[in-house]
C-alpha atoms as a PDB file:
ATOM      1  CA  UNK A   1     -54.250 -28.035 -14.913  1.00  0.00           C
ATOM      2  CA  UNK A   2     -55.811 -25.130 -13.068  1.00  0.00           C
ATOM      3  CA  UNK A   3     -59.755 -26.184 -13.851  1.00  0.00           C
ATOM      4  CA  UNK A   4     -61.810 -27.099 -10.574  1.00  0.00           C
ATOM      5  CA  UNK A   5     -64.617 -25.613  -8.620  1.00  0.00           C
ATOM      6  CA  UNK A   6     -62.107 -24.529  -5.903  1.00  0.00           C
ATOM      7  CA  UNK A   7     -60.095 -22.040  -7.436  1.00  0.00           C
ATOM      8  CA  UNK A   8     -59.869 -19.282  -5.421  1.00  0.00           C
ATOM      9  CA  UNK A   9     -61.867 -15.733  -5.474  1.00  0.00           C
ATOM     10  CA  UNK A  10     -60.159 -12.331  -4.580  1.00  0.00           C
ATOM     11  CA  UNK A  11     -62.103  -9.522  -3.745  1.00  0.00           C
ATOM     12  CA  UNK A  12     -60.845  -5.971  -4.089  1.00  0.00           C
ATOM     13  CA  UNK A  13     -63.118  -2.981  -3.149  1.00  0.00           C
ATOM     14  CA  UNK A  14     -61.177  -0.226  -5.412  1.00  0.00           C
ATOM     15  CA  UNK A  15     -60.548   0.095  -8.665  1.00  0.00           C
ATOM     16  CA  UNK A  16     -56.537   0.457  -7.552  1.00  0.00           C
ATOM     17  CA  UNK A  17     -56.827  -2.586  -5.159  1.00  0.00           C
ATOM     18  CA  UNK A  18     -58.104  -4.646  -8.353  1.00  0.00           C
ATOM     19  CA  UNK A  19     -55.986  -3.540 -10.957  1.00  0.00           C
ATOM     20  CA  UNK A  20     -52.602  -4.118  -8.535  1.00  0.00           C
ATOM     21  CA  UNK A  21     -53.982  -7.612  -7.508  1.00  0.00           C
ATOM     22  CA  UNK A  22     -54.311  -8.191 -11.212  1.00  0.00           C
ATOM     23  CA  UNK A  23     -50.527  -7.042 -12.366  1.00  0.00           C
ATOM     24  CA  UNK A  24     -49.519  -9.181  -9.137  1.00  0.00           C
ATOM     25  CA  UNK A  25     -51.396 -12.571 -10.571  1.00  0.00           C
ATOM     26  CA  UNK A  26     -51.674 -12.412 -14.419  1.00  0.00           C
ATOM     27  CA  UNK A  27     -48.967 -13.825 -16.362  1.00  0.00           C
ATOM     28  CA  UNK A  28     -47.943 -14.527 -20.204  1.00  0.00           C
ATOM     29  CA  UNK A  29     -49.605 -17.780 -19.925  1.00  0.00           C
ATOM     30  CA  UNK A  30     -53.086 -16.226 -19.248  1.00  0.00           C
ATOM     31  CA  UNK A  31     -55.522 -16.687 -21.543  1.00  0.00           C
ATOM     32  CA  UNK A  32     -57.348 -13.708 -19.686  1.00  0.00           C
ATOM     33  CA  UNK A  33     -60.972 -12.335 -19.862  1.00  0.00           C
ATOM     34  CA  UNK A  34     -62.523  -9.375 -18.284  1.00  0.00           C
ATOM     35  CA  UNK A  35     -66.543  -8.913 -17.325  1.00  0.00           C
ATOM     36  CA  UNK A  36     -67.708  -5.235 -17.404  1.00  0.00           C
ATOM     37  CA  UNK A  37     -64.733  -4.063 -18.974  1.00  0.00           C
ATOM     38  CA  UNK A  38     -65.990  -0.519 -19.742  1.00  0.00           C
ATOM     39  CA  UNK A  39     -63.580   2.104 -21.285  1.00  0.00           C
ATOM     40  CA  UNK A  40     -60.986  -0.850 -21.630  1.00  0.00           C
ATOM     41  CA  UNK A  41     -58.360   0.558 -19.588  1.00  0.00           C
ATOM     42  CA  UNK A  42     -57.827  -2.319 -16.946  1.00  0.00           C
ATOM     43  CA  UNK A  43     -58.544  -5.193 -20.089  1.00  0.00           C
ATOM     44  CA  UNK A  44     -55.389  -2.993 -22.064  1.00  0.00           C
ATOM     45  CA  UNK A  45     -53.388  -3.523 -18.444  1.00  0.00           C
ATOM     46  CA  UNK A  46     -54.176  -7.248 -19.053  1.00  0.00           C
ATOM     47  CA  UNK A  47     -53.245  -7.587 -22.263  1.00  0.00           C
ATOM     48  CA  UNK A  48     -49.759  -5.982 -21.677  1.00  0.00           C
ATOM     49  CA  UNK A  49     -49.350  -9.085 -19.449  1.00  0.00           C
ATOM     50  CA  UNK A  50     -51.509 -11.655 -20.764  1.00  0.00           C
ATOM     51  CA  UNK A  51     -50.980 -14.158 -23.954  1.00  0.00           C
ATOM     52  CA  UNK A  52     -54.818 -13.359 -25.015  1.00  0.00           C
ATOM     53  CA  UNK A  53     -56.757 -10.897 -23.336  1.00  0.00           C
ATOM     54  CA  UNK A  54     -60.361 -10.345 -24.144  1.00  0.00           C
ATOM     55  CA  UNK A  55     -62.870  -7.451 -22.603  1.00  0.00           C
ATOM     56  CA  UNK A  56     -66.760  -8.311 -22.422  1.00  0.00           C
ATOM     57  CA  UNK A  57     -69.529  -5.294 -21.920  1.00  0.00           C
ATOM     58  CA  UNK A  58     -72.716  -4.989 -21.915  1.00  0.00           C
ATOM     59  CA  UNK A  59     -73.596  -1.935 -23.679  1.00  0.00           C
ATOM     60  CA  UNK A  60     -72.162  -1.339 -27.446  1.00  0.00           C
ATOM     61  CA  UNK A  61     -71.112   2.149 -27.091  1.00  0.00           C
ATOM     62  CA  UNK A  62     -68.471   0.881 -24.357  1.00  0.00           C
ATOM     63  CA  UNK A  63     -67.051  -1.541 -26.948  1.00  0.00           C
ATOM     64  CA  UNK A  64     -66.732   1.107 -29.208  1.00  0.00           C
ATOM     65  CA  UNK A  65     -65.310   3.185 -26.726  1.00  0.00           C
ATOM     66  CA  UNK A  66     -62.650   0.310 -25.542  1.00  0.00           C
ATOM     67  CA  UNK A  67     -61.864  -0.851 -29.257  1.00  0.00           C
ATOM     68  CA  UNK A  68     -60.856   2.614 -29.622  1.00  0.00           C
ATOM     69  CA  UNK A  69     -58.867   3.198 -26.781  1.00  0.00           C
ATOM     70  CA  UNK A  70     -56.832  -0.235 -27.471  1.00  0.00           C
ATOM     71  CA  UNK A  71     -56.257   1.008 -31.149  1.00  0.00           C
ATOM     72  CA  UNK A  72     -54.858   4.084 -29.691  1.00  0.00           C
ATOM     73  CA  UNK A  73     -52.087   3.077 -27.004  1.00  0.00           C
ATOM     74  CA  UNK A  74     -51.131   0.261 -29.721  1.00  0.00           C
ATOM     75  CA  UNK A  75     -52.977  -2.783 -29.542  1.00  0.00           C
ATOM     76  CA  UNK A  76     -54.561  -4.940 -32.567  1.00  0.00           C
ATOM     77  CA  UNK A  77     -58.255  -5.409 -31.708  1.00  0.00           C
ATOM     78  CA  UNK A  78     -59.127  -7.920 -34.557  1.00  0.00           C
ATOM     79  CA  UNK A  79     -57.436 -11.347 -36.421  1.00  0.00           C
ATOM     80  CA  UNK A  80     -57.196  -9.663 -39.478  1.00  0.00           C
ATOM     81  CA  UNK A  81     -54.302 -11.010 -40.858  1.00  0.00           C
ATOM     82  CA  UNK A  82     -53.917 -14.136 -39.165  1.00  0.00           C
ATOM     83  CA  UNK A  83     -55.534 -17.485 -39.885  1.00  0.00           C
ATOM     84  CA  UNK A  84     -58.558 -17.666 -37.686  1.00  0.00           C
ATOM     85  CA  UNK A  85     -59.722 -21.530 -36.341  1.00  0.00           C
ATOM     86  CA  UNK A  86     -63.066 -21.938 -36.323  1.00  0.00           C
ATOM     87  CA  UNK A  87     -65.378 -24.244 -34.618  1.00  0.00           C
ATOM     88  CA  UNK A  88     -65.207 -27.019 -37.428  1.00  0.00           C
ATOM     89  CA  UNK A  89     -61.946 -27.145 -38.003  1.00  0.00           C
ATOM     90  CA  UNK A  90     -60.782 -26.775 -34.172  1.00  0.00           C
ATOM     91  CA  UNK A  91     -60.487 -30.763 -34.349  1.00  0.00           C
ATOM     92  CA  UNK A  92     -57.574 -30.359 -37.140  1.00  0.00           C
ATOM     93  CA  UNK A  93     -55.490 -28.525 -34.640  1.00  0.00           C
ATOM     94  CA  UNK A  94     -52.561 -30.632 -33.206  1.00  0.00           C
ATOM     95  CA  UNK A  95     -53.401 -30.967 -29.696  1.00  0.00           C
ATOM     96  CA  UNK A  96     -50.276 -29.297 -28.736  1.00  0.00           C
ATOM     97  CA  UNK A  97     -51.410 -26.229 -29.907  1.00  0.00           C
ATOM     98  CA  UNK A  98     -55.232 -26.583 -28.780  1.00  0.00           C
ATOM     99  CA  UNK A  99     -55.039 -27.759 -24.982  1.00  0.00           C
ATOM    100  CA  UNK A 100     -54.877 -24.832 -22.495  1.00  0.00           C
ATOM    101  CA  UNK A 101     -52.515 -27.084 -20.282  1.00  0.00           C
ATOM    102  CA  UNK A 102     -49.669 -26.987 -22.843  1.00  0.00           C
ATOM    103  CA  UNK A 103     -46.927 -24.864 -22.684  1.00  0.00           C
ATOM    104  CA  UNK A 104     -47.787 -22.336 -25.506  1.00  0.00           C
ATOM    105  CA  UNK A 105     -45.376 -21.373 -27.892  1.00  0.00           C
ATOM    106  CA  UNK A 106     -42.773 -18.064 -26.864  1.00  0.00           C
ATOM    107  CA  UNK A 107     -44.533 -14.226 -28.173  1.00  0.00           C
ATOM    108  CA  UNK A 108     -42.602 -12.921 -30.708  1.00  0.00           C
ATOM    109  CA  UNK A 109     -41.590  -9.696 -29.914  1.00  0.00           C
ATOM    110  CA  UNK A 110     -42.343  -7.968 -33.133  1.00  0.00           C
ATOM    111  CA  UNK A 111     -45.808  -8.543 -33.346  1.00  0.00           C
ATOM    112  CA  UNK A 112     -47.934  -5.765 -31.893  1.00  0.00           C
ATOM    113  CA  UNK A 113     -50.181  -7.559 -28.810  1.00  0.00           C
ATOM    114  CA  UNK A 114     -53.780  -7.816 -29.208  1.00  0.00           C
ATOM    115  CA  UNK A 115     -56.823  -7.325 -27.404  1.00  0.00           C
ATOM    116  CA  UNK A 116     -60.460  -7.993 -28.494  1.00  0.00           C
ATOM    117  CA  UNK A 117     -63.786  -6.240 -27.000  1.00  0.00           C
ATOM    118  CA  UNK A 118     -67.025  -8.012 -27.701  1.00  0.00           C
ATOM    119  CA  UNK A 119     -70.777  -6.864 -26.846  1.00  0.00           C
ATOM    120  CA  UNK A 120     -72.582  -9.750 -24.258  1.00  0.00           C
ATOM    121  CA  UNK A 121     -74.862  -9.338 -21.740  1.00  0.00           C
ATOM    122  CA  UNK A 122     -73.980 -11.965 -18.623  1.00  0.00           C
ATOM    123  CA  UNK A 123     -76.906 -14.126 -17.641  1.00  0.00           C
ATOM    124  CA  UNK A 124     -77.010 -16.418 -14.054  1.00  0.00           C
ATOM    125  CA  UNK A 125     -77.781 -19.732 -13.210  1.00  0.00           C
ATOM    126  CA  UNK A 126     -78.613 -21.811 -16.687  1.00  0.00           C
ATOM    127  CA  UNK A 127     -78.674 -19.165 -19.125  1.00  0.00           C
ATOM    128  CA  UNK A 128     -75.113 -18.145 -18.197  1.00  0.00           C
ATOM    129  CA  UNK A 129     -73.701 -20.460 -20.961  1.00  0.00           C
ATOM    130  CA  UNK A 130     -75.842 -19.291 -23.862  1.00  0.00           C
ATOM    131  CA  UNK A 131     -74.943 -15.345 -22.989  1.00  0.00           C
ATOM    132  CA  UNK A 132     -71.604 -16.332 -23.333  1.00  0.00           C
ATOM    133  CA  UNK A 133     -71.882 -17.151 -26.678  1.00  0.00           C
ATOM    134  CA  UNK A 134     -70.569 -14.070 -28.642  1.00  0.00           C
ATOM    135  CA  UNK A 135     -67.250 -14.335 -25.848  1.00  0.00           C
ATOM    136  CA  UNK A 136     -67.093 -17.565 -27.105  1.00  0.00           C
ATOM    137  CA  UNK A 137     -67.241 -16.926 -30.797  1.00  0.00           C
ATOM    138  CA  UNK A 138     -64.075 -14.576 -30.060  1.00  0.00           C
ATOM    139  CA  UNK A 139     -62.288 -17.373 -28.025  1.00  0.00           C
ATOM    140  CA  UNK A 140     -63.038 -19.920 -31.154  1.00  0.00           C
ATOM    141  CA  UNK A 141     -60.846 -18.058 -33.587  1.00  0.00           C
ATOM    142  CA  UNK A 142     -57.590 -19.162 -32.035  1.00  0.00           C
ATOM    143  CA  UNK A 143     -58.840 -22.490 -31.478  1.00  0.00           C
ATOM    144  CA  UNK A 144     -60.066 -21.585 -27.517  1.00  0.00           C
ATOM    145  CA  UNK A 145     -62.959 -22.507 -25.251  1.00  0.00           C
ATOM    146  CA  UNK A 146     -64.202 -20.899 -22.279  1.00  0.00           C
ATOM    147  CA  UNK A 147     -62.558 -23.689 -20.781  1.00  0.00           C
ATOM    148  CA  UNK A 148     -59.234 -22.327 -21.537  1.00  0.00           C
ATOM    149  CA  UNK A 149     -60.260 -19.028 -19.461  1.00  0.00           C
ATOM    150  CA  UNK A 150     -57.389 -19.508 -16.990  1.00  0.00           C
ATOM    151  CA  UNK A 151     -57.823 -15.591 -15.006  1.00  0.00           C
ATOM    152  CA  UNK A 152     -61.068 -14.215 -14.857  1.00  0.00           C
ATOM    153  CA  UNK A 153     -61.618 -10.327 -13.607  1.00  0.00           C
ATOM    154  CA  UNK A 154     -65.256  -9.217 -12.635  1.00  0.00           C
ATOM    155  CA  UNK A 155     -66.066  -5.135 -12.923  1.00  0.00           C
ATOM    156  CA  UNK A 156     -69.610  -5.056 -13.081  1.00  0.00           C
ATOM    157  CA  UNK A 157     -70.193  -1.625 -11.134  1.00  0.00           C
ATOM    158  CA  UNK A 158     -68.046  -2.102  -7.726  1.00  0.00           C
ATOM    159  CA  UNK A 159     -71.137  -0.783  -6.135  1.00  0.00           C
ATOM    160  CA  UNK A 160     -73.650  -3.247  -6.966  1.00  0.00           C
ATOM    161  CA  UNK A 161     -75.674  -5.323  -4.484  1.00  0.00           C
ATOM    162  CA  UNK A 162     -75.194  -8.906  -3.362  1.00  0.00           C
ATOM    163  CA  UNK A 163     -77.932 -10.015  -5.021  1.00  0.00           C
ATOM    164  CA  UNK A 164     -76.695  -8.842  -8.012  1.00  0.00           C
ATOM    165  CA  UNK A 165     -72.825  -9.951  -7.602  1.00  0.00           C
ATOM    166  CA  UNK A 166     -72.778 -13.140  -6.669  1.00  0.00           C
ATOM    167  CA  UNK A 167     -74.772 -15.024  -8.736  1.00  0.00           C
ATOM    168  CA  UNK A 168     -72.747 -13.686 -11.559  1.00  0.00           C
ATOM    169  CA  UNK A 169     -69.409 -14.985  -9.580  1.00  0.00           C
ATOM    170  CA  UNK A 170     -71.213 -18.568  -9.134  1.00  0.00           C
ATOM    171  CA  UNK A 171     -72.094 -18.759 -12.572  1.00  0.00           C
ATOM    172  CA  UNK A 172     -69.007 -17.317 -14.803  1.00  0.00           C
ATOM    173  CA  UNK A 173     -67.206 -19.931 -12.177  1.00  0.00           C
ATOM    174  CA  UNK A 174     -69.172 -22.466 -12.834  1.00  0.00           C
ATOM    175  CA  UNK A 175     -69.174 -22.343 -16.794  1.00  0.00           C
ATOM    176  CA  UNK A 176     -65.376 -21.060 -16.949  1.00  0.00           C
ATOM    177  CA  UNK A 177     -63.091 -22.839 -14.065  1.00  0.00           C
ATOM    178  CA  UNK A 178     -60.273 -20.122 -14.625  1.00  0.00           C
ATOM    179  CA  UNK A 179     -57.432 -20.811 -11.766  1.00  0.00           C
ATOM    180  CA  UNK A 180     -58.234 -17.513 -10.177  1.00  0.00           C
ATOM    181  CA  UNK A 181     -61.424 -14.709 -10.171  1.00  0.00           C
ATOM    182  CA  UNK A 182     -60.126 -11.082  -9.143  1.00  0.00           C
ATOM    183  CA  UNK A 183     -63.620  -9.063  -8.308  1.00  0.00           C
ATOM    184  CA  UNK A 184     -64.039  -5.557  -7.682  1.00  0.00           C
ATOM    185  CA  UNK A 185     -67.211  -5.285  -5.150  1.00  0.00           C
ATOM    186  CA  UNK A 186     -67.226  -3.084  -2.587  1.00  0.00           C
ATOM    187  CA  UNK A 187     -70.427  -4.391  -0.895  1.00  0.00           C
ATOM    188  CA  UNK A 188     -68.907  -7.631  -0.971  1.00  0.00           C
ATOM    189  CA  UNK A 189     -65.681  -6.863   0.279  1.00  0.00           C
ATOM    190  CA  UNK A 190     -67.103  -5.540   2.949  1.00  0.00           C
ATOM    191  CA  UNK A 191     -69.468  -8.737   3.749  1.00  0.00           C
ATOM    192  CA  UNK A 192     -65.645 -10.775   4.041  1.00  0.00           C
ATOM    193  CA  UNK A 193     -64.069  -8.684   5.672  1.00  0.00           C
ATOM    194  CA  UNK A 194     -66.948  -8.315   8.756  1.00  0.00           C
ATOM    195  CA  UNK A 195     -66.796 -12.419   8.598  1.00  0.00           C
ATOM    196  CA  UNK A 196     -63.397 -13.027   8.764  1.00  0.00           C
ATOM    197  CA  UNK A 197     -60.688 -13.768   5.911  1.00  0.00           C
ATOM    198  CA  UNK A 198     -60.898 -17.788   6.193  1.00  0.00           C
ATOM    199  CA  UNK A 199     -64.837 -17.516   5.238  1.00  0.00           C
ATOM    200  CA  UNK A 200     -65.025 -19.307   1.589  1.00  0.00           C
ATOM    201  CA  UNK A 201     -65.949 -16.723  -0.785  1.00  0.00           C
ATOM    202  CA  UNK A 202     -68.304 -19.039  -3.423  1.00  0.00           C
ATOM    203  CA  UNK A 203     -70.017 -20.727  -0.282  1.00  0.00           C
ATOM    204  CA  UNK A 204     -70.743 -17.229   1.032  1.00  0.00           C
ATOM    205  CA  UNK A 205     -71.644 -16.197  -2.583  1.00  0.00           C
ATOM    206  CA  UNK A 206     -73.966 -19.366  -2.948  1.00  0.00           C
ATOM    207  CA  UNK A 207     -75.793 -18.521   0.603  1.00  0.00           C
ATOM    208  CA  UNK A 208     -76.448 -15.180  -0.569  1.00  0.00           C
ATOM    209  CA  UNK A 209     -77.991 -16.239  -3.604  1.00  0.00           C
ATOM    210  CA  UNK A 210     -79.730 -18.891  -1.262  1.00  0.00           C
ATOM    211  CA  UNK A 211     -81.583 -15.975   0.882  1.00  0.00           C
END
């Protein structure tokens, strides 16, 4: 499997840059989550490619605003329909279907793809877990964990400081272990590029957090 603390981190410092690397990397066996999804319109680019594709903001009225967007260019946004797993009866699931490192069974083509939205508002460090909770009610109704999380994009504000970034990096990474984090930072982009491409991106992001 993909989990581990080494995984690597790609920085983009556009919104073009990061939506290319992610058509480039994501594949049908993501199970793929966006941070600071906004409007929705890079999570709906995901979930063209993905297997599951979920979009986490911060502020309610971007939900909304994503849900609707999805609707509109022909995505389902909820389970209705389908059997949902929840957390007591995940241990009934055949472990074929359950473990992330199993091949998953081929899309069928006449279902319309979906892609979920949900409301949470990241925490660092400790806390990081428990804000994840409504992310991983969504995840829990197809029988996933945040474990499962195999690509992992970060949009919260490509402007925002260091001190803001990479503590969120350190700590989605830490409670998720996808196989590869695609962030768009501009400030931080510009910190690896001025200290050379080979410089490891979560010991840089743990120094900063350090300072």
């Amino acid at each position: 499997g993909w989990e581990g603390a080494g995984c690597p981190v790609l920085v983009r410092g556009t919104t073009a840059e990061y939506r290319r690397s992610l058509a480039q990397i994501a594949s049908e066996d993501d199970l793929a989550v966006e941070i600071g999804s906004a409007a929705g319109v890079t999570t709906v680019k995901l979930a063209r490619l993905c297997r599951r594709t979920v979009g986490v903001d911060a502020q309610e009225s971007e939900v909304a605003i994503s849900t609707a967007y999805a609707e509109k260019e022909g995505f389902r946004t909820t389970l209705e329909g389908e059997e949902m797993l929840s957390a007591e009866n995940q241990s009934e699931v055949p472990v074929h279907v359950s473990q992330a490192n199993s091949a998953p069974p081929p899309l069928d083509p006449n279902k319309k793809r979906m892609v979920q939205f949900v409301v949470a508002k990241i925490k660092t460090g400790r806390d990081c877990r428990e804000s994840l909770r409504p992310l991983e009610e969504i995840l829990a109704q197809r029988g996933n964990t945040l474990r499962d999380v195999s690509l992992l994009a970060i949009d919260i504000a490509g402007t925002a400081s260091l001190e803001v970034i990479c503590p969120i990096i350190v700590s989605l990474k830490e409670v998720m272990r996808p196989r590869i984090t695609v962030v768009k930072s501009l400030s931080l982009r510009k910190l690896y590029i001025s200290l050379g491409a080979g410089e490891d991106l979560l010991s840089l992001c743990a120094s900063e957090q350090e300072r």
